[in-house]
C-alpha atoms as a PDB file:
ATOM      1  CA  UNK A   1     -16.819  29.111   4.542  1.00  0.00           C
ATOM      2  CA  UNK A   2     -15.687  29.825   7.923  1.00  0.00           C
ATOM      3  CA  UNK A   3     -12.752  31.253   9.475  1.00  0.00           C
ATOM      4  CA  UNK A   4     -11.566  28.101  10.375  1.00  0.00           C
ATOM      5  CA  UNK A   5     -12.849  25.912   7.855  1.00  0.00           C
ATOM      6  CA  UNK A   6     -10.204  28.168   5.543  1.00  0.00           C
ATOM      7  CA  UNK A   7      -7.238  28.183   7.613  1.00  0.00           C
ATOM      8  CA  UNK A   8      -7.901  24.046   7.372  1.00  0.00           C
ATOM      9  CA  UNK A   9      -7.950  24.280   3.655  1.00  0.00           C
ATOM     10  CA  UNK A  10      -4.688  26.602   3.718  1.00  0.00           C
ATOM     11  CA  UNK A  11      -3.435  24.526   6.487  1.00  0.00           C
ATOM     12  CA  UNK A  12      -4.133  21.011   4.053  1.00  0.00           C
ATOM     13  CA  UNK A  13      -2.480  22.546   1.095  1.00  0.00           C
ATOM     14  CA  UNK A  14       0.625  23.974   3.002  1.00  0.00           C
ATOM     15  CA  UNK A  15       1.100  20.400   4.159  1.00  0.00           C
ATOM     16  CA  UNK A  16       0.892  18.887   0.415  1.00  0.00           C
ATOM     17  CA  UNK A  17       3.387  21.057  -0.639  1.00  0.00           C
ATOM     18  CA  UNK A  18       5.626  20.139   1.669  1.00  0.00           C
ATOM     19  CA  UNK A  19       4.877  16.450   0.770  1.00  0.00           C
ATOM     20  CA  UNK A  20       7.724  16.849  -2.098  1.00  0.00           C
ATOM     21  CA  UNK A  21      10.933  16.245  -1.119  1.00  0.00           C
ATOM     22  CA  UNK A  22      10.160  13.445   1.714  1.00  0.00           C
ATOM     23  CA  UNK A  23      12.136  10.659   1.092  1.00  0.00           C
ATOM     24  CA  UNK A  24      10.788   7.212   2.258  1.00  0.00           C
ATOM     25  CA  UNK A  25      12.471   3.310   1.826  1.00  0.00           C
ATOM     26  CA  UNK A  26       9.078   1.021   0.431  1.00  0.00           C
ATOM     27  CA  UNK A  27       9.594  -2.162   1.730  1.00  0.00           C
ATOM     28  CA  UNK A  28       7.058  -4.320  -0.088  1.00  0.00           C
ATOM     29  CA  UNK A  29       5.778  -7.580  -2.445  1.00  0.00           C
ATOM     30  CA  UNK A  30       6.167  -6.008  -5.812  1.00  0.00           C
ATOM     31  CA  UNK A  31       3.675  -7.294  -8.746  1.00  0.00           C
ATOM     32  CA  UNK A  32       3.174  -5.998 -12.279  1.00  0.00           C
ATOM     33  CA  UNK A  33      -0.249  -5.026 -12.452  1.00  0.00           C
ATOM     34  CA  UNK A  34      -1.205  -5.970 -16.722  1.00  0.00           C
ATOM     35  CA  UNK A  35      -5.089  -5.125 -17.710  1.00  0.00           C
ATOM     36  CA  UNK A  36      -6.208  -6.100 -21.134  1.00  0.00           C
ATOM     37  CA  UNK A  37      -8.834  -4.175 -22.356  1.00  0.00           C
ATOM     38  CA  UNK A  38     -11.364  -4.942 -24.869  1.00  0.00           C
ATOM     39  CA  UNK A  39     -14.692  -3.313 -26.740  1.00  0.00           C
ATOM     40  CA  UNK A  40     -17.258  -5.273 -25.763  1.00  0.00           C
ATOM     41  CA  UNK A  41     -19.949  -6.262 -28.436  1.00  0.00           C
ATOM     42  CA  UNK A  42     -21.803  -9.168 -28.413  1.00  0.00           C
ATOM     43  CA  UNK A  43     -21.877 -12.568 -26.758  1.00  0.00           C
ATOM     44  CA  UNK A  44     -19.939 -15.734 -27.320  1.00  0.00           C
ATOM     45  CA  UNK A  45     -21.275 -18.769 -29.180  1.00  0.00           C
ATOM     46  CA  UNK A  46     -19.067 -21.172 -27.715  1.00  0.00           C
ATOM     47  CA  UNK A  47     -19.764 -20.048 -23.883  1.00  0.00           C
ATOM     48  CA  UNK A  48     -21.954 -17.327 -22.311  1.00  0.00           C
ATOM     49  CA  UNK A  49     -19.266 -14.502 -21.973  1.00  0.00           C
ATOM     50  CA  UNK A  50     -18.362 -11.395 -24.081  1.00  0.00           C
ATOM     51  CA  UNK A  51     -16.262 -11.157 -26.808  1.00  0.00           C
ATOM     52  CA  UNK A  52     -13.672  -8.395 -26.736  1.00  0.00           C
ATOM     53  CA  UNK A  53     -11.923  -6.507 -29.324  1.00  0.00           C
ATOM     54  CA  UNK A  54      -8.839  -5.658 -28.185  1.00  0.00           C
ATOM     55  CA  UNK A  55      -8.057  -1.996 -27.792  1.00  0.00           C
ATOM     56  CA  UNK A  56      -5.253  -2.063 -25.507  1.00  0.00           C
ATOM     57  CA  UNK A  57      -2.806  -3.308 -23.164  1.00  0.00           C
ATOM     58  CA  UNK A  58      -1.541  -1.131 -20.283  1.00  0.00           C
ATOM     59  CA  UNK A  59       0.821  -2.462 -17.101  1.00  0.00           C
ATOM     60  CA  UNK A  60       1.684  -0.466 -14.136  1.00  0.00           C
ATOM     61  CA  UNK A  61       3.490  -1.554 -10.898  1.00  0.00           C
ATOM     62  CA  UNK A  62       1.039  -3.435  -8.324  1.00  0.00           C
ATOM     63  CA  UNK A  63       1.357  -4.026  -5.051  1.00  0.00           C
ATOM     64  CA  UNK A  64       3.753  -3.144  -2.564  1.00  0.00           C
ATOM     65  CA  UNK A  65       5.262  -1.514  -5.565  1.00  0.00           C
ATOM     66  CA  UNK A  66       2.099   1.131  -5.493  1.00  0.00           C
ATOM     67  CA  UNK A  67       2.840   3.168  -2.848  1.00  0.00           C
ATOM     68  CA  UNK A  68       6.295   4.022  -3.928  1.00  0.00           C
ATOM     69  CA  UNK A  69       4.495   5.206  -7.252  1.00  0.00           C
ATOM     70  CA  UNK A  70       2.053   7.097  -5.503  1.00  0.00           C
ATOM     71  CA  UNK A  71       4.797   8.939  -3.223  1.00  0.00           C
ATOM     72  CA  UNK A  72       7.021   9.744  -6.213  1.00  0.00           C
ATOM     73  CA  UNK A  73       3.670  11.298  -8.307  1.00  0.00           C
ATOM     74  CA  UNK A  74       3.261  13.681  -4.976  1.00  0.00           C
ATOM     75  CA  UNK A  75       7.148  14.596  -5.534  1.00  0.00           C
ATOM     76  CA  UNK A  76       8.850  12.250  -2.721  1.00  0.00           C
ATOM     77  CA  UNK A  77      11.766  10.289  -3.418  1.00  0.00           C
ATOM     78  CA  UNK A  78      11.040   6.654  -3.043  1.00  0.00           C
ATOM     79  CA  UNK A  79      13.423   3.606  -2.914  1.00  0.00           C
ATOM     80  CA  UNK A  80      11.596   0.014  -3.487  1.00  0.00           C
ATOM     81  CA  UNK A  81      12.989  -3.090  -1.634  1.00  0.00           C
ATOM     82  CA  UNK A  82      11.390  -6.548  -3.184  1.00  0.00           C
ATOM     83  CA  UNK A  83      11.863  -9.406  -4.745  1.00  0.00           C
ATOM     84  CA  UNK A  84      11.227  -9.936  -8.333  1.00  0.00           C
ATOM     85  CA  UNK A  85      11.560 -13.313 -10.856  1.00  0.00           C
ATOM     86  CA  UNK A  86      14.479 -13.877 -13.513  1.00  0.00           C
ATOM     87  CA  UNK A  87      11.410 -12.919 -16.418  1.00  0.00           C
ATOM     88  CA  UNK A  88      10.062  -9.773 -18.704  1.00  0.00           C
ATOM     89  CA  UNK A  89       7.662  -9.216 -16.299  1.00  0.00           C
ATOM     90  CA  UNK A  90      10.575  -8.254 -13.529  1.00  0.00           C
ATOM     91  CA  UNK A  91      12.616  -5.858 -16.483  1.00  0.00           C
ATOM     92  CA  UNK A  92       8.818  -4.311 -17.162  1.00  0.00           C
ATOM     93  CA  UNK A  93       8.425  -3.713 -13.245  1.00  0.00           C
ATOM     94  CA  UNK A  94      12.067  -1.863 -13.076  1.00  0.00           C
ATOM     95  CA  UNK A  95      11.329   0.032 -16.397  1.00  0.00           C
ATOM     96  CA  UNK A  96       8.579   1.324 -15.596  1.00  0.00           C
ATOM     97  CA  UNK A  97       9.055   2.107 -11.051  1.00  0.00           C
ATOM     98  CA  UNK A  98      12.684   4.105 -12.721  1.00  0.00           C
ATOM     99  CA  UNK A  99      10.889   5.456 -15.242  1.00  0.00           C
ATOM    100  CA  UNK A 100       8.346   7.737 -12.329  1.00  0.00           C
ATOM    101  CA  UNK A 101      11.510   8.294 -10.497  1.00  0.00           C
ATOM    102  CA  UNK A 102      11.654   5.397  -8.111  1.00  0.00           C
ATOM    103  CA  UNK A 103      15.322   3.997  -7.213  1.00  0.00           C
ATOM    104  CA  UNK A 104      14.870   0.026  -7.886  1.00  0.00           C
ATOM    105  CA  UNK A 105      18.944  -0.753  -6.737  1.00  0.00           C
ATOM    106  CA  UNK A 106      16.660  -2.172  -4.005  1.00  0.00           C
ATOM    107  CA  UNK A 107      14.621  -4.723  -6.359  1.00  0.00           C
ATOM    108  CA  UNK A 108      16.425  -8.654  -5.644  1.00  0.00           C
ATOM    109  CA  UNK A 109      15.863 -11.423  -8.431  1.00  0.00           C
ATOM    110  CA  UNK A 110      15.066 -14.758  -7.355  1.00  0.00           C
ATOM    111  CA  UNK A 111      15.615 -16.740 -10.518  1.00  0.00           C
ATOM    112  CA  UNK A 112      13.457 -19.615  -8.642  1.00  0.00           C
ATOM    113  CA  UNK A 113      10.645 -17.551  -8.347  1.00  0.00           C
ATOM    114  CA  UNK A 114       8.242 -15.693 -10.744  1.00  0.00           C
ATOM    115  CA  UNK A 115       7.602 -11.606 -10.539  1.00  0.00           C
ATOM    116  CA  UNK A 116       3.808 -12.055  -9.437  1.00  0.00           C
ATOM    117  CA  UNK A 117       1.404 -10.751 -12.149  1.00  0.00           C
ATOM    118  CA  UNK A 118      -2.083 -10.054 -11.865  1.00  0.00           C
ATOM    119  CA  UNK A 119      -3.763  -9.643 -15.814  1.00  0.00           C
ATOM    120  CA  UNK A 120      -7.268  -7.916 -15.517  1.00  0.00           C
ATOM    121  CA  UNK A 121      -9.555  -8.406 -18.250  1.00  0.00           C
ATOM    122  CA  UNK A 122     -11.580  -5.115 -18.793  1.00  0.00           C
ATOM    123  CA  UNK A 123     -14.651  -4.413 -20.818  1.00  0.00           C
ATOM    124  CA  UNK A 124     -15.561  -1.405 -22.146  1.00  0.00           C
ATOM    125  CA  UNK A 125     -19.090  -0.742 -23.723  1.00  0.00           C
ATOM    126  CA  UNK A 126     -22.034   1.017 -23.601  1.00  0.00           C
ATOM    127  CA  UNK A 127     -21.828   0.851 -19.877  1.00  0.00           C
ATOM    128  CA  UNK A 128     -20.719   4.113 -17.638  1.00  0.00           C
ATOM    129  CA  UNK A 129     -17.775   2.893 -16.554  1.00  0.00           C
ATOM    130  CA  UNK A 130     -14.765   0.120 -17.675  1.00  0.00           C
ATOM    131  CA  UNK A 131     -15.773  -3.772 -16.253  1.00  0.00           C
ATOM    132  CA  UNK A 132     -13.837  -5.802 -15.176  1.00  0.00           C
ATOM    133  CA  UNK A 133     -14.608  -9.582 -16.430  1.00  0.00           C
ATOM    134  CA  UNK A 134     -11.716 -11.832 -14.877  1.00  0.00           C
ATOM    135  CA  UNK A 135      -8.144 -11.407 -13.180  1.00  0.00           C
ATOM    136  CA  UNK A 136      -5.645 -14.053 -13.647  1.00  0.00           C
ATOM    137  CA  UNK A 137      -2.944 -14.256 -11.176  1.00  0.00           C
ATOM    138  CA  UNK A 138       0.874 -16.027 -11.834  1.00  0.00           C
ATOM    139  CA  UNK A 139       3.580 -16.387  -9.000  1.00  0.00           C
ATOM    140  CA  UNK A 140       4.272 -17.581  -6.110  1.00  0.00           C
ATOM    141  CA  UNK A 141       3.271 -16.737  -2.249  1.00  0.00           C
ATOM    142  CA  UNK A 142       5.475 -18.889  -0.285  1.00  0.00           C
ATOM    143  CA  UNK A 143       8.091 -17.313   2.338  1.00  0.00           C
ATOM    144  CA  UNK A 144      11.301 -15.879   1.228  1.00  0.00           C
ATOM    145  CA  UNK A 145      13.970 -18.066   1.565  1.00  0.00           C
ATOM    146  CA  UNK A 146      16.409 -18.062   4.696  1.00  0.00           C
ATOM    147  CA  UNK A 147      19.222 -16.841   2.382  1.00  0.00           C
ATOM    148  CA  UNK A 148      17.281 -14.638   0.255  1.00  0.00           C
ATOM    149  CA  UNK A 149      15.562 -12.976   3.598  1.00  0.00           C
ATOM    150  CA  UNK A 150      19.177 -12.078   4.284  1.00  0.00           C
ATOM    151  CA  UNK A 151      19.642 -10.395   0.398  1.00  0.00           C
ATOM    152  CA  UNK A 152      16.566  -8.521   1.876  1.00  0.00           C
ATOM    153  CA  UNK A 153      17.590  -7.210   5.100  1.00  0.00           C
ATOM    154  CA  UNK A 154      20.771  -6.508   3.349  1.00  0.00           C
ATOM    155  CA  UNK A 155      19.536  -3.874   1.477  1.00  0.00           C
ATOM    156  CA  UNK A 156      17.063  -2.311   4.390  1.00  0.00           C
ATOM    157  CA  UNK A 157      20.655  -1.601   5.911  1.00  0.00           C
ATOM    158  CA  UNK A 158      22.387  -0.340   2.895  1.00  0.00           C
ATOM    159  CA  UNK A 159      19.538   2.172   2.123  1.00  0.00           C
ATOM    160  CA  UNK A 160      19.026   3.338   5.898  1.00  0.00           C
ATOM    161  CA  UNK A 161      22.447   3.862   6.102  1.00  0.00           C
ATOM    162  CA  UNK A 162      22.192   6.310   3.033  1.00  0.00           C
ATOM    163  CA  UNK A 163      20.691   8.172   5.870  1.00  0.00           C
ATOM    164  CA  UNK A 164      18.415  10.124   3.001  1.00  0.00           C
ATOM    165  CA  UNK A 165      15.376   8.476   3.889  1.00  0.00           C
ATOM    166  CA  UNK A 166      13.361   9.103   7.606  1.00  0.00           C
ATOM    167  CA  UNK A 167      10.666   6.437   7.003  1.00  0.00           C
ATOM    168  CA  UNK A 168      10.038   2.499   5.988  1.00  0.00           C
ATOM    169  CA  UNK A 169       6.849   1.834   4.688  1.00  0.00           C
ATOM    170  CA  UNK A 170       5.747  -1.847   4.552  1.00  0.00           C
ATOM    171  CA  UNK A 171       3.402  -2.660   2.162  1.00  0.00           C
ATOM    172  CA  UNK A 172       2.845  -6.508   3.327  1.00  0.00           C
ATOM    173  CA  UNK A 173       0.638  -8.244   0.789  1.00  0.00           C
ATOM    174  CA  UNK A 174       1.574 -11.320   2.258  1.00  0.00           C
ATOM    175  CA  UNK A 175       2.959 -12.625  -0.815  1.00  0.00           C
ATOM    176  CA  UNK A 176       6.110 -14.088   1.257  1.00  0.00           C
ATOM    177  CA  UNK A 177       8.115 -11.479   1.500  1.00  0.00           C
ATOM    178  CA  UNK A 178       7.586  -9.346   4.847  1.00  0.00           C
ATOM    179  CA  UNK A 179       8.681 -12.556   7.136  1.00  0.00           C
ATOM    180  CA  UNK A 180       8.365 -12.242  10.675  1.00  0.00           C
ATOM    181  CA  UNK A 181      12.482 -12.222  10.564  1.00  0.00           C
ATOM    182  CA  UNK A 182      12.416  -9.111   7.898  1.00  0.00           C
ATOM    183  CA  UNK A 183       9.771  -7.444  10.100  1.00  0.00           C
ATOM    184  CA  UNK A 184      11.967  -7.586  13.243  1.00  0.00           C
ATOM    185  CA  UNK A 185      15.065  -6.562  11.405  1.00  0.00           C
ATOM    186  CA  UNK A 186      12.788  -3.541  10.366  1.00  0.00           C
ATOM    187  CA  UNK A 187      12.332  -2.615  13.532  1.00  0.00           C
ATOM    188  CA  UNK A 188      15.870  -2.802  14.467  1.00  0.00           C
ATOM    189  CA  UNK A 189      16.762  -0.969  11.531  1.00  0.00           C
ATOM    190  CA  UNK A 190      14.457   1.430  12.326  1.00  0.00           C
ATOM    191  CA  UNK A 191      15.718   1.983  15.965  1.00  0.00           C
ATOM    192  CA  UNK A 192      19.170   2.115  14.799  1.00  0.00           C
ATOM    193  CA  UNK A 193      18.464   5.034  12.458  1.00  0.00           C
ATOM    194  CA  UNK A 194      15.693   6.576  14.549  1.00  0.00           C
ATOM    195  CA  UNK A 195      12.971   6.167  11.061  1.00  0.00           C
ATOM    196  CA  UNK A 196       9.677   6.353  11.292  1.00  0.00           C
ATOM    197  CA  UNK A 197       7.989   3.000  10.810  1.00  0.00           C
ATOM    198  CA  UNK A 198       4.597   2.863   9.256  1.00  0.00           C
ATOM    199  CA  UNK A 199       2.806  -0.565   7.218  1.00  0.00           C
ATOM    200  CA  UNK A 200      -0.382  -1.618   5.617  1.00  0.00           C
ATOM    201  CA  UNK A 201      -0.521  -4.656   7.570  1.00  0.00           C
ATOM    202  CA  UNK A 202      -3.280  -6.987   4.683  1.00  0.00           C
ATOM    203  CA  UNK A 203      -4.542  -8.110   8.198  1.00  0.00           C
ATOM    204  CA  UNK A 204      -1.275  -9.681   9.798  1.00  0.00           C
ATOM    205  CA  UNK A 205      -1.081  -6.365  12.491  1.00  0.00           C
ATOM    206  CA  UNK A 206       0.548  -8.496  15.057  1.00  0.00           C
ATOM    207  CA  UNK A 207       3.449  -8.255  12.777  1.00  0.00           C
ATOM    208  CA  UNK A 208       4.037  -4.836  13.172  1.00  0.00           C
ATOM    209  CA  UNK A 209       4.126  -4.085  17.509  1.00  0.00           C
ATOM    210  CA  UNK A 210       5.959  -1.222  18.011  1.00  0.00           C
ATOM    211  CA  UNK A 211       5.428   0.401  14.716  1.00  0.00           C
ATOM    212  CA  UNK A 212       4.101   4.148  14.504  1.00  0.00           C
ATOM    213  CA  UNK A 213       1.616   3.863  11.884  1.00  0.00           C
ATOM    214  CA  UNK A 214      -0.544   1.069  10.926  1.00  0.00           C
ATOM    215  CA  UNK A 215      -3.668   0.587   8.527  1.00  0.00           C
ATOM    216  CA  UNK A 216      -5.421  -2.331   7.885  1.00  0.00           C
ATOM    217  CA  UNK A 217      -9.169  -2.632   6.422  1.00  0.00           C
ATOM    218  CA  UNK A 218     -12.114  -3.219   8.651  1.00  0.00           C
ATOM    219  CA  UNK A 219     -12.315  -6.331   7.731  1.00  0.00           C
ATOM    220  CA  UNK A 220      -8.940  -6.999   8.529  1.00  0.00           C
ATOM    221  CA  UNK A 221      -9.590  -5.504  12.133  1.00  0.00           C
ATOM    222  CA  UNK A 222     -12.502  -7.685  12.479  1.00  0.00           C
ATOM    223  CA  UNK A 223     -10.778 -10.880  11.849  1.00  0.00           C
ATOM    224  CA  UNK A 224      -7.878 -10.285  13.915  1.00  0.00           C
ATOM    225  CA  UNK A 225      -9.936  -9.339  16.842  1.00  0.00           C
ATOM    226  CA  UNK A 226     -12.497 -12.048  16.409  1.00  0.00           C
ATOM    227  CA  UNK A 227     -15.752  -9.416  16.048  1.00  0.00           C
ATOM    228  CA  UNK A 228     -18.068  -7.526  13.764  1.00  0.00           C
ATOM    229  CA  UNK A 229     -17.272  -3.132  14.013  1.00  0.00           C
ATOM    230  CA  UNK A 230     -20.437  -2.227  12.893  1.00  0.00           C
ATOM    231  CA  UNK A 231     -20.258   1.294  14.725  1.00  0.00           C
ATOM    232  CA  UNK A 232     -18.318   4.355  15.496  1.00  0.00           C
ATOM    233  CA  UNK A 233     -17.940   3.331  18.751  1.00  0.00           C
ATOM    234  CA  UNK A 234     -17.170  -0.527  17.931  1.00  0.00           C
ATOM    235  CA  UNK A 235     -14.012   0.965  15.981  1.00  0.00           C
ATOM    236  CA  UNK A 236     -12.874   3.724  18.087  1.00  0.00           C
ATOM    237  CA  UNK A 237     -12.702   0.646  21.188  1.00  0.00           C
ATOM    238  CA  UNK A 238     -10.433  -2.086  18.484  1.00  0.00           C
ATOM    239  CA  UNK A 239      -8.050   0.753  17.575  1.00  0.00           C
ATOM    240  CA  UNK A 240      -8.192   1.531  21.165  1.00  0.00           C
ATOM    241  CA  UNK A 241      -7.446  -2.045  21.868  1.00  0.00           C
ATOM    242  CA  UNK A 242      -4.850  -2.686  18.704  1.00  0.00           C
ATOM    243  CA  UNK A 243      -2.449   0.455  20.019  1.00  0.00           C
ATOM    244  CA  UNK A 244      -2.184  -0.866  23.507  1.00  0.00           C
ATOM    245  CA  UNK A 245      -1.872  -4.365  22.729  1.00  0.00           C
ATOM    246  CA  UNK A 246       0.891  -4.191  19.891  1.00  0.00           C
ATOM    247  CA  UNK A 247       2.192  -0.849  21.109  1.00  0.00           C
ATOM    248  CA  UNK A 248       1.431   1.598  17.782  1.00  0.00           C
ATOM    249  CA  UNK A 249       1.368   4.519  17.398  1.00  0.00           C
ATOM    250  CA  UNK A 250      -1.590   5.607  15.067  1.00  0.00           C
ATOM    251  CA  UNK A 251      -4.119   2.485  14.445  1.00  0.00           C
ATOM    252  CA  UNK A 252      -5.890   4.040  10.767  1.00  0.00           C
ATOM    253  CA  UNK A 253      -9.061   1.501   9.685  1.00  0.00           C
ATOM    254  CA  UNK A 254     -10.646   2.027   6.200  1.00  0.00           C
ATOM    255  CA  UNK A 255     -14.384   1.521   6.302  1.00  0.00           C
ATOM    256  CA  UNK A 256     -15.031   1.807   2.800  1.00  0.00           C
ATOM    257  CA  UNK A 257     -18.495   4.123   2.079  1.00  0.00           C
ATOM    258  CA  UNK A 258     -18.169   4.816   5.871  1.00  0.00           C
ATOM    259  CA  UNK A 259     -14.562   6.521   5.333  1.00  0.00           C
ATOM    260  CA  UNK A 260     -11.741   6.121   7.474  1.00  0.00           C
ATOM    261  CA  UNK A 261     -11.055   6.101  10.933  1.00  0.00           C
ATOM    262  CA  UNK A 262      -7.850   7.126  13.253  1.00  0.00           C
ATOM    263  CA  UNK A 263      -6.853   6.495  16.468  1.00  0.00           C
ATOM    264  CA  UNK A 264      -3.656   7.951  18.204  1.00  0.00           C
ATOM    265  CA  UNK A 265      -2.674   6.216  21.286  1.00  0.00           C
ATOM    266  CA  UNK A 266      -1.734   8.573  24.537  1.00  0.00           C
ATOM    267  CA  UNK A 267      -3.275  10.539  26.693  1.00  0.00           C
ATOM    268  CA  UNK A 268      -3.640  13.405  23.872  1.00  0.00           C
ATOM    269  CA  UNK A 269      -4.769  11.039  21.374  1.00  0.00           C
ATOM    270  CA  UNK A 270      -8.076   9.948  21.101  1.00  0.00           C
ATOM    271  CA  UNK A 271     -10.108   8.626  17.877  1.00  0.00           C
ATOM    272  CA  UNK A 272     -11.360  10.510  14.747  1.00  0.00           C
ATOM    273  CA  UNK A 273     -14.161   8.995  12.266  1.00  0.00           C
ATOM    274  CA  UNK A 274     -13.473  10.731   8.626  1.00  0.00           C
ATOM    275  CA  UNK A 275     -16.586  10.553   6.476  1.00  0.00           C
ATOM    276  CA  UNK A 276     -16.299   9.647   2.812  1.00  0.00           C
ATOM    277  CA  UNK A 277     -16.216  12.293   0.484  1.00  0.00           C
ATOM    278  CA  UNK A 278     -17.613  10.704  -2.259  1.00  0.00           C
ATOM    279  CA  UNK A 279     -19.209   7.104  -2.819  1.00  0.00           C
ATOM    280  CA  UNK A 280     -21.341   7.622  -5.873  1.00  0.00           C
ATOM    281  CA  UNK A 281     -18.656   7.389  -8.355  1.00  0.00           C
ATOM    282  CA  UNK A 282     -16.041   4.632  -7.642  1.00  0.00           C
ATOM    283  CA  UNK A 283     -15.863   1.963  -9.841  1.00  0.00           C
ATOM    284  CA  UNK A 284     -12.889   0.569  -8.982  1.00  0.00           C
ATOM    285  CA  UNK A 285     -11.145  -0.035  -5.828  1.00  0.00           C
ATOM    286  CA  UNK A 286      -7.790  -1.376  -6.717  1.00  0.00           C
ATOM    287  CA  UNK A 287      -4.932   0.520  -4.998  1.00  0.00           C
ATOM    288  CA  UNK A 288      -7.067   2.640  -2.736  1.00  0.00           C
ATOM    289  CA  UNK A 289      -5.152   0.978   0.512  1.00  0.00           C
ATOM    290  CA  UNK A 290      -1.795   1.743  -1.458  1.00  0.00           C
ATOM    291  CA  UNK A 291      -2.861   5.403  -1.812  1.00  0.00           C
ATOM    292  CA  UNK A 292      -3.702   5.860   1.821  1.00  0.00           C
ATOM    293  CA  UNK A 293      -0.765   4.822   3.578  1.00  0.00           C
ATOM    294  CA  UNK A 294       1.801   6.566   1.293  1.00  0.00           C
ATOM    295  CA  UNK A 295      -0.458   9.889   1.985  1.00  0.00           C
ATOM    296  CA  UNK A 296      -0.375   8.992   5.504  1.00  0.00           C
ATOM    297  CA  UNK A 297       3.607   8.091   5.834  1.00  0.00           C
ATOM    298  CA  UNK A 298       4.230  11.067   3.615  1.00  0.00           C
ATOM    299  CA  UNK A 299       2.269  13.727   6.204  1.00  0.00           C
ATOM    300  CA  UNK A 300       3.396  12.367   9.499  1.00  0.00           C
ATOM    301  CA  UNK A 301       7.128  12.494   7.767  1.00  0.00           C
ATOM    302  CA  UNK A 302       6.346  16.113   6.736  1.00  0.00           C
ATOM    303  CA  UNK A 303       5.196  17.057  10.751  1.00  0.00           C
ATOM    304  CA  UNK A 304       1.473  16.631  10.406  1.00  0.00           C
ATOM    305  CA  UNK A 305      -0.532  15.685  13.237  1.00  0.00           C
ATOM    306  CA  UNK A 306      -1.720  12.063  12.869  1.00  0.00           C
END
């Protein structure tokens, strides 16, 4: 190892230490994540599918929900702002975001709507790794509300006026609840109590102008700019193109087995392509965007360089 490769290694875990102890508002559409799992052992006679013996039954916050989780596991305190139904789903969401240490005084009930749940059915078998056979999604993604977008921006204010936290992270999985009216009072929030601002944007970046951090997929990116990013340098021009147009700060695109890339706008800036470290083992993908923009929000809030 070289010289410098180990001062980046000391560097890296200096900065994860220092991780702990950030304290972040997650403003984002909370589900309850259920997966159903099931020995799988021979076929159906009725249809051509599996049948399972049931094993277990796990559930674990979802969604905008997962990156508070994810801070509060590296030691951050995390508050979660959402909306949740009038149902056992909602009480299992708040039992089990208090129970890793997440403040839910943020969580609203809308007795009118559901708490979205997404129930995985998972095989396990002879197979290397757990399969997943079917996901079966309840609730609804229509806007907030005028009068429950108030309840919301209501309680952006009360918790930035706590003045413990110095970031919002939106976690927009454009299940209704990030409204172009609750991103704007962001914003203002934001510039009242000088926060930094970061979101995983599910593709909607125009959204976010302004903000100082935002990720989407490269898919996403495609889409919104209307063409394929098949290389480096197809990338490294869109994030180019994404921080001057909607004014951000740091543009970070997920390529999946091609890594990540970063772009910091400014004349010090520039774009960096981060290489996978490992594709041969992933299995499953869900909450991989969660994990990177709580890492993310959690370093730049802890001084590192984008």
């Amino acid at each position: 190892m070289s010289a410098s490769h180990a001062l980046n290694v000391n560097t890296l875990e200096g900065l994860l230490d220092s991780l702990a102890g950030q304290s972040l508002i997650v403003l984002g559409d909370v589900f309850l994540d259920e997966y159903v799992v099931g020995w799988a052992e021979r076929l159906s006679r009725e249809a051509p599918v599996p049948v399972l013996e049931f094993r277990a039954r796990r559930r674990v916050p979802g969604g905008g929900a997962n990156p508070a989780m994810n801070a509060a596991a590296l030691g951050a305190k995390a508050s979660q702002i959402g909306v949740v139904g009038d149902d056992s789903e909602a009480a299992s969401v708040r039992d089990l975001l208090a129970g890793a240490g997440v403040d839910v005084s943020g969580l609203i009930t809308d007795p009118s709507r559901p708490t979205i749940t997404k129930t995985r059915i998972v095989a396990e078998g002879e197979q290397r790794f757990p399969q997943q056979l079917a996901r079966v999604d309840r609730g609804s993604r229509e806007p907030l509300t005028e009068a429950m977008q108030a309840r919301v921006i209501a309680e952006i204010r009360r918790l930035a006026s706590d003045k413990k936290a110095a970031a919002i992270l939106c976690s927009d999985y454009r299940a209704g609840l990030i409204t172009q009216a609750v991103a704007d009072a962001v914003r203002d929030v934001a510039a009242d109590h000088r926060l930094l601002l970061t979101a995983d944007t599910q593709g909607e970046l125009d959204k976010y102008g302004g903000f100082g951090l935002v990720k989407c997929n490269r898919a996403e990116a495609e889409a919104f700019l209307g063409r394929r990013l098949a290389s480096d340098d197809d990338v490294a021009q869109a994030m180019n193109e994404l921080s001057e147009q909607l004014d951000i700060g740091t543009v970070l695109i997920t390529r999946g087995a091609q890594g990540v890339s970063v772009g910091v706008r400014g004349p010090d800036g520039g774009c960096t392509h981060i290489p996978a470290a490992n594709v041969s083992e992933v299995y499953d993908v869900t909450g991989a965007g969660d994990t990177v923009i709580a890492v993310a929000t959690l370093a730049l809030m802890a001084g590192a360089d984008p």
